[in-house]
PDB file of N, CA and C in Angstrom:
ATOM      1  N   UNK A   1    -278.037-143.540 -17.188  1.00  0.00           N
ATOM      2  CA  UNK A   1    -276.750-143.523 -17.865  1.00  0.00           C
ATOM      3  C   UNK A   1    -276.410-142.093 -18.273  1.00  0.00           C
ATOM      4  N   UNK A   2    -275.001-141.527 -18.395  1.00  0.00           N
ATOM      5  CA  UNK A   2    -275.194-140.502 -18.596  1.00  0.00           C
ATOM      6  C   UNK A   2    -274.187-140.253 -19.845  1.00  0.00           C
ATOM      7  N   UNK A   3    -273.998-139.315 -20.384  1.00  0.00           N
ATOM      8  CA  UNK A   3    -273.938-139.682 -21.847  1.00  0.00           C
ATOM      9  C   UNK A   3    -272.118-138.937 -22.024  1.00  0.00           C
ATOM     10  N   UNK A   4    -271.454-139.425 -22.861  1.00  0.00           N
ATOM     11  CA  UNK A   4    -269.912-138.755 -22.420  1.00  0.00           C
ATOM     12  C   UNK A   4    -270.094-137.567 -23.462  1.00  0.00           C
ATOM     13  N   UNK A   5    -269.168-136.523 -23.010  1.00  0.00           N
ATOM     14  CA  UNK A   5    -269.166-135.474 -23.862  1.00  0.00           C
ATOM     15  C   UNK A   5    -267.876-135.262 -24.606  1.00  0.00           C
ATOM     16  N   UNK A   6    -268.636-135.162 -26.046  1.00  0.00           N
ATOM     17  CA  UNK A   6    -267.623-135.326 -27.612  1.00  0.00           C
ATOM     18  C   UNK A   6    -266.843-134.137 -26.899  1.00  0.00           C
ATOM     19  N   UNK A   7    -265.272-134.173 -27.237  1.00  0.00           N
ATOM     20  CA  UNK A   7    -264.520-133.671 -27.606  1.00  0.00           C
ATOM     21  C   UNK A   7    -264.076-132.606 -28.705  1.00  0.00           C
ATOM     22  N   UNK A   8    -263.902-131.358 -28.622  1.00  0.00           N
ATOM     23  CA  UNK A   8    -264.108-130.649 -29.774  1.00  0.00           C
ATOM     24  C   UNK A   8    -262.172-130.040 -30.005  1.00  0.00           C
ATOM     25  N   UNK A   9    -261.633-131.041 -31.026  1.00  0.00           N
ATOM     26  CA  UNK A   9    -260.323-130.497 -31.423  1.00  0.00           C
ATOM     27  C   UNK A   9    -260.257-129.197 -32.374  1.00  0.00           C
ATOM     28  N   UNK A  10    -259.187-128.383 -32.603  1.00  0.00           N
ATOM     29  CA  UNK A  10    -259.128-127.698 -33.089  1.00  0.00           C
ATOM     30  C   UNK A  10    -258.576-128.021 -34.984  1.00  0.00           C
ATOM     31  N   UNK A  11    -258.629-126.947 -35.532  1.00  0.00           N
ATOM     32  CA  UNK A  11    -258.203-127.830 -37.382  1.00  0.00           C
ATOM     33  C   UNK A  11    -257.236-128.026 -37.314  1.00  0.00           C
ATOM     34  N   UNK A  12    -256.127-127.128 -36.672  1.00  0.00           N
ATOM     35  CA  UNK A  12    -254.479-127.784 -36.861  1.00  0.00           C
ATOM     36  C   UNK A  12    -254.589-128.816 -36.003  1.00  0.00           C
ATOM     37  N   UNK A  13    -255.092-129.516 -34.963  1.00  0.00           N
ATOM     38  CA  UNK A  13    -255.117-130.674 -34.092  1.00  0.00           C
ATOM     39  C   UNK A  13    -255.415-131.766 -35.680  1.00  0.00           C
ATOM     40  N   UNK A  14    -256.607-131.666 -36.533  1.00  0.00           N
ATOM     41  CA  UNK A  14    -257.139-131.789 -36.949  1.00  0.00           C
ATOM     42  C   UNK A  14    -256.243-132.605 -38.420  1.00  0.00           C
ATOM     43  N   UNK A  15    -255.586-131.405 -38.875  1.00  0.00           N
ATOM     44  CA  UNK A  15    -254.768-131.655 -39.682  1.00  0.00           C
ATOM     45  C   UNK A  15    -253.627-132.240 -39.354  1.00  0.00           C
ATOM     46  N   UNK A  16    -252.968-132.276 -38.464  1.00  0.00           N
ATOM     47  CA  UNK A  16    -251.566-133.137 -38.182  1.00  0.00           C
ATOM     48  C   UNK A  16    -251.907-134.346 -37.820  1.00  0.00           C
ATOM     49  N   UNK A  17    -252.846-134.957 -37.552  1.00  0.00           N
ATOM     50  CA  UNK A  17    -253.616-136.215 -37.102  1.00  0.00           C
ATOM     51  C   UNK A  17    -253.912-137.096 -38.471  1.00  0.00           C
ATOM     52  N   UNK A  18    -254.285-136.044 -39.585  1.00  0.00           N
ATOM     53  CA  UNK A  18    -254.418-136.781 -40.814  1.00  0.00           C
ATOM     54  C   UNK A  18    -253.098-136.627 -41.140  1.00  0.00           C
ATOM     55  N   UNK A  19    -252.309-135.726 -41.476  1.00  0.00           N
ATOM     56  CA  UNK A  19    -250.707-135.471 -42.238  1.00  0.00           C
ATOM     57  C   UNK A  19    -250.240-137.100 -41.303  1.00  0.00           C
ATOM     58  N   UNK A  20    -250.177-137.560 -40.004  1.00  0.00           N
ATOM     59  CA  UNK A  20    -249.852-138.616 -39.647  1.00  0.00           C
ATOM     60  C   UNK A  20    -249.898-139.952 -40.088  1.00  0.00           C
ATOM     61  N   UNK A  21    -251.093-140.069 -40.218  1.00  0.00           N
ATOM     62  CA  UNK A  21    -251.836-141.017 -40.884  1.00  0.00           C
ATOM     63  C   UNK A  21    -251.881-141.441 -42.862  1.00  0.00           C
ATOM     64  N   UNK A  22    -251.774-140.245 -43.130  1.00  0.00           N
ATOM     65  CA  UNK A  22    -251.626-140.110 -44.395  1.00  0.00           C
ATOM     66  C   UNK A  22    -250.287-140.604 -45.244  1.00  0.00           C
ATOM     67  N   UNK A  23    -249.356-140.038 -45.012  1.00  0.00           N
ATOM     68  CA  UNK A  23    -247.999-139.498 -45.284  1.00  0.00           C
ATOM     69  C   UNK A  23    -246.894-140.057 -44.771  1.00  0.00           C
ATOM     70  N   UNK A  24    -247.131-140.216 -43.051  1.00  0.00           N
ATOM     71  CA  UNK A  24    -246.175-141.143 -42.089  1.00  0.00           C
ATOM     72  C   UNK A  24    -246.661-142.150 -41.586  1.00  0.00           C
ATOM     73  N   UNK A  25    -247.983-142.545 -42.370  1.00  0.00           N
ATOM     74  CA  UNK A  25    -247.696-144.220 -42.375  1.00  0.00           C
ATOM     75  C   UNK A  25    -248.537-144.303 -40.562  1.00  0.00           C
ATOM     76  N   UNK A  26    -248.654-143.899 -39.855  1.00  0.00           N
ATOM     77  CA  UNK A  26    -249.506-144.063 -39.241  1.00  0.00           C
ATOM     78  C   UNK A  26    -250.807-144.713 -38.707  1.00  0.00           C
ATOM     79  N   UNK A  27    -251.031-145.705 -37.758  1.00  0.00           N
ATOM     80  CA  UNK A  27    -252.279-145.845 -37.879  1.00  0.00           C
ATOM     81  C   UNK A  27    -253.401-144.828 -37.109  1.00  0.00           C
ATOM     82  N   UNK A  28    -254.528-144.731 -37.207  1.00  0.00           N
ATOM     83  CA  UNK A  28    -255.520-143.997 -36.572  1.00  0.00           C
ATOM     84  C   UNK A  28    -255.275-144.081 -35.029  1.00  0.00           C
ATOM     85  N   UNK A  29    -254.646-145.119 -34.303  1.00  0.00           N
ATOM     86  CA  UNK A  29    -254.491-145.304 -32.774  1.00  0.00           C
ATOM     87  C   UNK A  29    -252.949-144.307 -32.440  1.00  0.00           C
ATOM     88  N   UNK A  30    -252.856-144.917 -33.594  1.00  0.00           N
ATOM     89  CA  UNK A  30    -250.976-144.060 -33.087  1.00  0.00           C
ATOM     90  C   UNK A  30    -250.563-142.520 -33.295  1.00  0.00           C
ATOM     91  N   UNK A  31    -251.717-142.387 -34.479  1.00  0.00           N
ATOM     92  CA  UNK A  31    -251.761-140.538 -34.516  1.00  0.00           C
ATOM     93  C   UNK A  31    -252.007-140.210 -33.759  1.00  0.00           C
ATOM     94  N   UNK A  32    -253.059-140.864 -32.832  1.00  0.00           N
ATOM     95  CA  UNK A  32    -254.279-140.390 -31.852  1.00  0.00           C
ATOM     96  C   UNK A  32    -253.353-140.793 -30.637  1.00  0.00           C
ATOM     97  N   UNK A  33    -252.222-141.483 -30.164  1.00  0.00           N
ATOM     98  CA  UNK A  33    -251.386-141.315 -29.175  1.00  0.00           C
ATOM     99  C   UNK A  33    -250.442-140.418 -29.280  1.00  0.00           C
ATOM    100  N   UNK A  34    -250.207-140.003 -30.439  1.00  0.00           N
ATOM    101  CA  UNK A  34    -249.127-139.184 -30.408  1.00  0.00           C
ATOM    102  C   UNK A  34    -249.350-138.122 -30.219  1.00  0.00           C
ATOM    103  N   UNK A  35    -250.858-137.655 -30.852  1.00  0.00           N
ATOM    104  CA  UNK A  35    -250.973-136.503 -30.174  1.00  0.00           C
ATOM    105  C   UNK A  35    -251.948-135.949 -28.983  1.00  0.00           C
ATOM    106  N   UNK A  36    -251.936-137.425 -28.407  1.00  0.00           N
ATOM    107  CA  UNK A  36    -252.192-137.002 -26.760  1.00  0.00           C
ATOM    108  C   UNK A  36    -253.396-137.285 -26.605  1.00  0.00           C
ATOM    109  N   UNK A  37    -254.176-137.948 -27.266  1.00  0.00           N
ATOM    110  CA  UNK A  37    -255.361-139.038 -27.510  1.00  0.00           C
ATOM    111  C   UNK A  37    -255.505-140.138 -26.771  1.00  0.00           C
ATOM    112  N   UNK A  38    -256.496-140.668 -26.346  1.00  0.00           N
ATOM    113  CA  UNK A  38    -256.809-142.136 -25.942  1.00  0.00           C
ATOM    114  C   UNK A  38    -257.775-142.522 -26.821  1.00  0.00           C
ATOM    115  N   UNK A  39    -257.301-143.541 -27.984  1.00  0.00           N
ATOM    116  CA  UNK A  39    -257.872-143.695 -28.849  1.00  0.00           C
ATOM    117  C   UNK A  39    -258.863-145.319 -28.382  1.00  0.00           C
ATOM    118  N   UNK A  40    -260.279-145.323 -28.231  1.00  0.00           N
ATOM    119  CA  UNK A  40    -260.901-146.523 -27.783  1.00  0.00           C
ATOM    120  C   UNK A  40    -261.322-147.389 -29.163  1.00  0.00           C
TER     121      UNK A  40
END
């Protein structure tokens, strides 16, 4: 098996993903589509 490799976002990736989630009501799948995520 071979093992997938983590993803390393940057802090402003970082921070607008929470400001999403936080603030605009967001869920964790839909921040994570919006900003260009495939959230599993």
């Amino acid at each position: 098996m071979s093992r997938t490799k983590r993803r390393r976002h940057s802090e402003e990736f970082k921070r607008e993903a929470v400001r999403l989630v936080t603030e605009q009501g967001y869920s964790l799948a839909e921040a994570a589509t919006i900003r260009g995520e495939v959230h599993r």
